[in-house]
N, C-alpha and C. Protein backbone atom coordinates (compact mmCIF):
# COMPACT_ATOMS: atom_id res chain seq x y z
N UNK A 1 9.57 15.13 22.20
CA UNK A 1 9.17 15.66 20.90
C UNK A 1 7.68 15.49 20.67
N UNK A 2 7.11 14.17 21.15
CA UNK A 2 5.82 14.08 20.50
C UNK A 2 4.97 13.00 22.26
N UNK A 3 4.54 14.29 22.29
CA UNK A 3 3.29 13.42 23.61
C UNK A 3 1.97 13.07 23.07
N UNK A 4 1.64 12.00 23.40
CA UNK A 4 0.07 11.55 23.59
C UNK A 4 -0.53 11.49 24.64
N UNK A 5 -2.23 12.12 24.80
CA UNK A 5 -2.52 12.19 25.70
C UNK A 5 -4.00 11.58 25.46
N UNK A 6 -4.32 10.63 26.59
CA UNK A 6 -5.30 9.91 26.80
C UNK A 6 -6.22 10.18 27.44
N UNK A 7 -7.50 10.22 27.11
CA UNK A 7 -8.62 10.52 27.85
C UNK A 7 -10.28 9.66 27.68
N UNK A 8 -11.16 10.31 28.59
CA UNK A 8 -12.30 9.49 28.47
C UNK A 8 -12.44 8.54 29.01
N UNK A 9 -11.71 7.81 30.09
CA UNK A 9 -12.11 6.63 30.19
C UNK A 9 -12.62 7.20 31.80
N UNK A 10 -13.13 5.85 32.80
CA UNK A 10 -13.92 6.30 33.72
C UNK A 10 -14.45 4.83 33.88
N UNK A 11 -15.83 5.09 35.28
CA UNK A 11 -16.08 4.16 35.18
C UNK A 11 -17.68 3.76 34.64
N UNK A 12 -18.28 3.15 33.78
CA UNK A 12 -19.10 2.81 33.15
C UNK A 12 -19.95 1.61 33.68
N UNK A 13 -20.98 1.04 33.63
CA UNK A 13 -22.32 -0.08 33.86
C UNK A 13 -22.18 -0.67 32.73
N UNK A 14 -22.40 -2.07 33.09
CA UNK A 14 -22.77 -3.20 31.98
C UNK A 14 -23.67 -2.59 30.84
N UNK A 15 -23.02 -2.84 29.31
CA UNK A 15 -24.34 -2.18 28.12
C UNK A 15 -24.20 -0.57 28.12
N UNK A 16 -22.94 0.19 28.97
CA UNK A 16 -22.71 1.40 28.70
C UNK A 16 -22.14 1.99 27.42
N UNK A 17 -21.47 2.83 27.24
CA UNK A 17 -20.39 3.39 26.37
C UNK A 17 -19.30 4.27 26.52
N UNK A 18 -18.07 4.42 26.33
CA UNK A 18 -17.31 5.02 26.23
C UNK A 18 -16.64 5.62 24.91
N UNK A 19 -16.21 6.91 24.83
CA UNK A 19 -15.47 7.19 24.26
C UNK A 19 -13.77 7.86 24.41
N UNK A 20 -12.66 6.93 23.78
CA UNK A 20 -11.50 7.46 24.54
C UNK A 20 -10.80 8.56 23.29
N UNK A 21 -10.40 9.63 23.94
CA UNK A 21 -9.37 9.81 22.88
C UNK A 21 -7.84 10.13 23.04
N UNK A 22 -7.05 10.04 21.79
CA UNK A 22 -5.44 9.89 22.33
C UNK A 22 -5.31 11.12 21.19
N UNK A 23 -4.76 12.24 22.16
CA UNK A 23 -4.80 13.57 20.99
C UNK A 23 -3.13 13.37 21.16
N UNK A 24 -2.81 13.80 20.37
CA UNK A 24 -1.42 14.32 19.53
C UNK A 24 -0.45 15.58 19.75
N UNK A 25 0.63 15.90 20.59
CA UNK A 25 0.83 17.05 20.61
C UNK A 25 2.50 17.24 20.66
N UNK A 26 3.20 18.52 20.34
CA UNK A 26 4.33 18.60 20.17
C UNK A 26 5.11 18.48 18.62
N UNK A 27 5.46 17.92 18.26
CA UNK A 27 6.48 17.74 16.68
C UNK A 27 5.90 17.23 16.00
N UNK A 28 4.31 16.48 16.09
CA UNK A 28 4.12 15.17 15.32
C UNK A 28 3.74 16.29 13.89
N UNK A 29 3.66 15.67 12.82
CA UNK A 29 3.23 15.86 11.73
C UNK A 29 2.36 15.33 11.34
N UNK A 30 2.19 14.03 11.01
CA UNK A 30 1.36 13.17 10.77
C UNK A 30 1.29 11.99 11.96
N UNK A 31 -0.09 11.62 11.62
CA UNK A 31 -0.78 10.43 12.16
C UNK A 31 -0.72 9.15 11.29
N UNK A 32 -0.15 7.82 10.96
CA UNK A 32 -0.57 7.24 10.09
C UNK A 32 -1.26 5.96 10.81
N UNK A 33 -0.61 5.18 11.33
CA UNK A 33 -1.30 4.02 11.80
C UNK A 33 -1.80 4.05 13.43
N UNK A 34 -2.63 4.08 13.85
CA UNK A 34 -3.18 3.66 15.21
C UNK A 34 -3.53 2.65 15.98
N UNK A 35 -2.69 2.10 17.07
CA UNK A 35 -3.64 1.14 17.51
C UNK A 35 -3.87 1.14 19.10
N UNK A 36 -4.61 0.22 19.51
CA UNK A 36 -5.11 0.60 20.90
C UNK A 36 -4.98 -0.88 21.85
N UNK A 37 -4.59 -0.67 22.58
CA UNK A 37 -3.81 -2.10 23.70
C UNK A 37 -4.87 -1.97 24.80
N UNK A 38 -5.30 -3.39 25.81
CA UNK A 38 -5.60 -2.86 26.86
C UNK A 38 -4.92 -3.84 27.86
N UNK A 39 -4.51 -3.13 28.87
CA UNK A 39 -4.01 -4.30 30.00
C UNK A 39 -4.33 -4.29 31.37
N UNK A 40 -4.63 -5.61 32.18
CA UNK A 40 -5.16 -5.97 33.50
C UNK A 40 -3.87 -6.48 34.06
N UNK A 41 -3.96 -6.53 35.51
CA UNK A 41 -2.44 -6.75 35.53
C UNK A 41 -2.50 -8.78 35.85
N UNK A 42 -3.90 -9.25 35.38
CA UNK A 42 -3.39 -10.61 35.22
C UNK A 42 -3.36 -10.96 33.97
N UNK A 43 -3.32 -10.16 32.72
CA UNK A 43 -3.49 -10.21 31.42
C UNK A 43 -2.27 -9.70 30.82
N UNK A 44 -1.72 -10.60 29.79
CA UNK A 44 -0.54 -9.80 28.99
C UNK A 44 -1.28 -8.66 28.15
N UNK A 45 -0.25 -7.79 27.60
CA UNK A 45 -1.18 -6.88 26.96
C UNK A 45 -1.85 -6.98 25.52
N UNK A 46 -2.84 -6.65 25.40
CA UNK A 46 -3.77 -7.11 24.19
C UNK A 46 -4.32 -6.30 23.06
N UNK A 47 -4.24 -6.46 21.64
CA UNK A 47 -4.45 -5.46 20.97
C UNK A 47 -6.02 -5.88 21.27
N UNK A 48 -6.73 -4.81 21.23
CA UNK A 48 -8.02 -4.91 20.81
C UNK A 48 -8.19 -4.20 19.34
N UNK A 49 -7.50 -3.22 18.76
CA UNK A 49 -8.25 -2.40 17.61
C UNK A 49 -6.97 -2.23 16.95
N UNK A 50 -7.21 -1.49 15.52
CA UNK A 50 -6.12 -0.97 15.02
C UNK A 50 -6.86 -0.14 13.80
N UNK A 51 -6.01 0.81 12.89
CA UNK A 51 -6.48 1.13 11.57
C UNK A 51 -4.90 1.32 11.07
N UNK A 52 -4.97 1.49 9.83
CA UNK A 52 -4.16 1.41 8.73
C UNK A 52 -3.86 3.03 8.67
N UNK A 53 -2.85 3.24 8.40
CA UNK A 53 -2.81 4.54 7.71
C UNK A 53 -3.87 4.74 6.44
N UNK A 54 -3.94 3.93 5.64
CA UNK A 54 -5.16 4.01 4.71
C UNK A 54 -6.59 3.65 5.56
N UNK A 55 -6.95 3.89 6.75
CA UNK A 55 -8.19 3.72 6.91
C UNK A 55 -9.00 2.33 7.68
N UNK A 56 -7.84 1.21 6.97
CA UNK A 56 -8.69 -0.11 7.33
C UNK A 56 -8.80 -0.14 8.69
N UNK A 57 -9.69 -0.89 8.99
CA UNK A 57 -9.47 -1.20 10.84
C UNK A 57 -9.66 -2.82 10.71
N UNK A 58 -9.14 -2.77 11.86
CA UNK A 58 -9.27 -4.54 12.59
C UNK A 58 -9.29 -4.41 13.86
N UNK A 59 -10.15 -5.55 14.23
CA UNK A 59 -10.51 -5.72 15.50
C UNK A 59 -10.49 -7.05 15.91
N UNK A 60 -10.39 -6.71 17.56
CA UNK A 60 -9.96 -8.15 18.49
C UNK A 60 -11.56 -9.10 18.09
N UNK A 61 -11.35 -10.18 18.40
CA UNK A 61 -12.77 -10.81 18.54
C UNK A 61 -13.79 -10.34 19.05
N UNK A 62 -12.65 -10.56 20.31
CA UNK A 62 -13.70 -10.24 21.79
C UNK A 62 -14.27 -8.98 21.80
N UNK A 63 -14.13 -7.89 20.48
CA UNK A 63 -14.92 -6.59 20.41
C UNK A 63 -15.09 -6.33 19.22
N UNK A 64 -15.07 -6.84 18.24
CA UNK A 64 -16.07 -7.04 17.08
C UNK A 64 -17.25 -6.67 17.48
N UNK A 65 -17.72 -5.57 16.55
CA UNK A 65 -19.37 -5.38 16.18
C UNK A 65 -19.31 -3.99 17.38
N UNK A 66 -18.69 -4.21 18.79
CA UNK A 66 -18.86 -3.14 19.80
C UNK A 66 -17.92 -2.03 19.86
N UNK A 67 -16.77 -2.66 19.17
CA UNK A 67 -15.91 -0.55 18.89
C UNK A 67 -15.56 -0.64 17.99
N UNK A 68 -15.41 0.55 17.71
CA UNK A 68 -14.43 1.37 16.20
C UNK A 68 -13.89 2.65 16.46
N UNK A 69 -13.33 2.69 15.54
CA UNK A 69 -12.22 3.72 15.54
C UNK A 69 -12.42 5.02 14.51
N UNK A 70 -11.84 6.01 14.81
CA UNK A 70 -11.47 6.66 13.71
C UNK A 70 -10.13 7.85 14.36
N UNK A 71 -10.30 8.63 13.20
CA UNK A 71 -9.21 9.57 13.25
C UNK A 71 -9.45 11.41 12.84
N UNK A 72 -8.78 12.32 13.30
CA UNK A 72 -9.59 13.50 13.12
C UNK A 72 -7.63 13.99 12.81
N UNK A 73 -7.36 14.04 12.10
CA UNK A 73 -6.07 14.49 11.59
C UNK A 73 -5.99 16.00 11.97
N UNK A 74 -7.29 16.95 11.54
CA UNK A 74 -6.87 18.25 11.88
C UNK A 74 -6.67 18.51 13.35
N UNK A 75 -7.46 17.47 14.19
CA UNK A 75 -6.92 18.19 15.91
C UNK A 75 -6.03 16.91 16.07
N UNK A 76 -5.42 16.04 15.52
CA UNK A 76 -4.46 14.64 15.38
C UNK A 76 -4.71 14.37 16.85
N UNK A 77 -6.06 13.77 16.65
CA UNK A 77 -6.51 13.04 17.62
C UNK A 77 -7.19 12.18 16.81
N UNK A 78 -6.76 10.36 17.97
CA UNK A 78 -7.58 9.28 17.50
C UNK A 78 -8.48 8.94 18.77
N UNK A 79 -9.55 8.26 18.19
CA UNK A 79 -10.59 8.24 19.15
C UNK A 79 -11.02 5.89 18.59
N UNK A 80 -11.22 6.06 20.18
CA UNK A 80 -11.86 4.71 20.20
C UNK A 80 -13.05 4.68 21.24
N UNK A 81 -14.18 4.27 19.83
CA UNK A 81 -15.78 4.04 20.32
C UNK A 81 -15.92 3.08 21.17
N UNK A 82 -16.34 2.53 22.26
CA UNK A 82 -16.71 1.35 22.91
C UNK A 82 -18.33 1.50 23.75
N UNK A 83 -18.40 0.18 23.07
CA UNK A 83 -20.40 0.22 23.26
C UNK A 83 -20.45 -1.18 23.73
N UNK A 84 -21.95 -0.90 24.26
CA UNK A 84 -22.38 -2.51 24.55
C UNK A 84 -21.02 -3.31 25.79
N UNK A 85 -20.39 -2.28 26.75
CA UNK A 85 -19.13 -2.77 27.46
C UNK A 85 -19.75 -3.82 28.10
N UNK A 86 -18.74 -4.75 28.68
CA UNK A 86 -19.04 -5.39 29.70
C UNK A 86 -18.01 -5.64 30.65
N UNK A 87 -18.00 -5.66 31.74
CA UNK A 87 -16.90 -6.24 32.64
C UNK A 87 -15.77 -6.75 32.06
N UNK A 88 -15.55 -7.67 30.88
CA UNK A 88 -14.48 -8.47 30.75
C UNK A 88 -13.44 -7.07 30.04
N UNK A 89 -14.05 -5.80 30.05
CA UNK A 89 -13.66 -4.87 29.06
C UNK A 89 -12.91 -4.27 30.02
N UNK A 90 -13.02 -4.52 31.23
CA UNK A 90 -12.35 -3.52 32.47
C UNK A 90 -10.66 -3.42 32.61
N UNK A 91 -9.85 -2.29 31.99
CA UNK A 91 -8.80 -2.75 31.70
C UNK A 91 -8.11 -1.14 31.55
N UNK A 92 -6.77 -0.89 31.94
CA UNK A 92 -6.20 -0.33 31.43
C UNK A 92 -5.72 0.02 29.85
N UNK A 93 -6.34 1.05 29.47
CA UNK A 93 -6.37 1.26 27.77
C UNK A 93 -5.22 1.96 27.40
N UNK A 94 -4.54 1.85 26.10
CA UNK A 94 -3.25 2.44 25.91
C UNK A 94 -3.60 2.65 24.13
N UNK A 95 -3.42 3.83 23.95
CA UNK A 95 -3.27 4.13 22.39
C UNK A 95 -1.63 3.92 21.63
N UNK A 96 -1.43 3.61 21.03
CA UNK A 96 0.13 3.50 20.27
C UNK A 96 -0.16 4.08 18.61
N UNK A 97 1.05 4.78 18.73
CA UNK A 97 0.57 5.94 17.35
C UNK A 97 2.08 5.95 16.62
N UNK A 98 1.81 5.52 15.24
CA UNK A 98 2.49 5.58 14.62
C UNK A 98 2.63 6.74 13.65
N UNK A 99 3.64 7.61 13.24
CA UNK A 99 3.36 9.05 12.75
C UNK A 99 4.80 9.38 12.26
N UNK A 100 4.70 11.08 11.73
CA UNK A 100 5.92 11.61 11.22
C UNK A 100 6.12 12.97 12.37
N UNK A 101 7.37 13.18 12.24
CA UNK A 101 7.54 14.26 12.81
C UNK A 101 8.04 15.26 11.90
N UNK A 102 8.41 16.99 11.93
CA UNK A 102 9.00 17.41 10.81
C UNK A 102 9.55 18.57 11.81
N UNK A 103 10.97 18.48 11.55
CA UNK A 103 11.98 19.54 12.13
C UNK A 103 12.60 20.56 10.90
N UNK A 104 13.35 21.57 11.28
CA UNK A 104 13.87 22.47 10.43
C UNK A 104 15.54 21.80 10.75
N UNK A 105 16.12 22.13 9.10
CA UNK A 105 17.30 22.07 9.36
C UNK A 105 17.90 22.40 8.66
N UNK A 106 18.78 23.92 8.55
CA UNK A 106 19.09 24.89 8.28
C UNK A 106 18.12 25.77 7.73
N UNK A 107 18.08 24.93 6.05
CA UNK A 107 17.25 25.58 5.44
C UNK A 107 16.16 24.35 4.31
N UNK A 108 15.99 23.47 4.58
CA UNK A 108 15.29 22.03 4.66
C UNK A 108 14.65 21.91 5.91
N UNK A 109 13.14 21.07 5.52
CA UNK A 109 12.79 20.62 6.52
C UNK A 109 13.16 18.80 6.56
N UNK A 110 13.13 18.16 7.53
CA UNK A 110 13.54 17.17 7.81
C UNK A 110 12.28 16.49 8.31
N UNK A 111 11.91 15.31 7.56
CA UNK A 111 10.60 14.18 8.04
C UNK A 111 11.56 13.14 8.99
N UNK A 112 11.00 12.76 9.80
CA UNK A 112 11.01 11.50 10.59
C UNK A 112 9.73 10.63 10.90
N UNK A 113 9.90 9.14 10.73
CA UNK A 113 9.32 8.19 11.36
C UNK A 113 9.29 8.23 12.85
N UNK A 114 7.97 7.67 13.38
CA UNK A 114 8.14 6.75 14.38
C UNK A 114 7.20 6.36 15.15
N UNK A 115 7.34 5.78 16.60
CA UNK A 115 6.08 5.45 16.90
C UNK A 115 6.02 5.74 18.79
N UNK A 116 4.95 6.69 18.84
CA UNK A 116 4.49 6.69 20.56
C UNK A 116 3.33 6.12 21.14
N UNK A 117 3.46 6.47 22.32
CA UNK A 117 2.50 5.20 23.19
C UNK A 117 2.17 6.71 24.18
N UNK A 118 0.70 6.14 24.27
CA UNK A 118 -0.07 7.26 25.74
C UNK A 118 0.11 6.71 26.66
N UNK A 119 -0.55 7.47 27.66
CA UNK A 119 0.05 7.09 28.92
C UNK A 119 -1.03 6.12 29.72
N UNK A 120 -1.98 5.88 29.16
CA UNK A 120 -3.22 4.99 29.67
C UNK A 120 -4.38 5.34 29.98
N UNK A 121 -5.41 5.21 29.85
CA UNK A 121 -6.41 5.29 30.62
C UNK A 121 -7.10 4.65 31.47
N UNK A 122 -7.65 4.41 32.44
CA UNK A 122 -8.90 3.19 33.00
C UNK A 122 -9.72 3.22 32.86
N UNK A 123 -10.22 2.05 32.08
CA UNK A 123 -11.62 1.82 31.95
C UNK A 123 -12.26 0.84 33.02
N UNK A 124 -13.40 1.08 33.94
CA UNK A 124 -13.89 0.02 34.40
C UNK A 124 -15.41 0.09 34.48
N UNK A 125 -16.07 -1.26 34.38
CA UNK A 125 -17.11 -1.48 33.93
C UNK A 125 -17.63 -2.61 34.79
N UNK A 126 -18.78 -1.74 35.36
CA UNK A 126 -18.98 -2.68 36.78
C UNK A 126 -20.34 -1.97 37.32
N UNK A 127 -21.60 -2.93 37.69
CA UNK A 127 -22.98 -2.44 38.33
C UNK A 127 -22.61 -2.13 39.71
């Protein structure tokens, strides 16, 4: 019903930047909450970011001040900024999207909850 698709990542130099985005496609209706995971395979997986359906964001420590987020509802794509990378950033990235879907049924439309996951990107960050 509802794919996400991940992009942007690559490989980047110490003090580079990236931008990823996780566009939206198939049934979704809405976008409300976003957040973004990254995982190494000696690392459990880790939120680094998030926003609120109202907007707020939060962020991991370890990337405070160097990404942010936002959201573009009309192409329901979310995007995560990353600046100032460094090596410890080198990681498989995963967006998780929380949203509505809206089906027909008969003669009603029908909202649904729920929540998908992209399929990853790699980021690596290395002179």
């Amino acid at each position: 019903q509802v794919q996400l698709v991940e992009s942007g990542g690559g490989l980047v130099e110490p003090g580079g930047s990236l931008r990823l985005s996780c566009a939206a496609s198939g049934s979704i209706f809405t976008i409300d909450a976003v957040e973004w995971y990254r995982q190494t395979p000696d690392k459990q997986r880790e939120l680094v970011a998030s926003i609120t359906s109202g907007g707020v964001t939060n962020f991991a420590d370890s990337v405070k001040g160097r990404f942010s987020l936002s959201r573009d509802s009309a192409k329901m794509t979310a995007y995560l900024q990353m600046n100032s990378l460094q090596p410890e950033d080198t990681a498989v990235y995963y967006c998780h999207v929380e949203g509505s879907t809206r089906r027909t049924e008969t003669d009603r439309y029908v909202y649904e909850s729920g929540d998908y996951w992209g399929q990853g990107t790699q980021v690596t960050v290395s002179s």
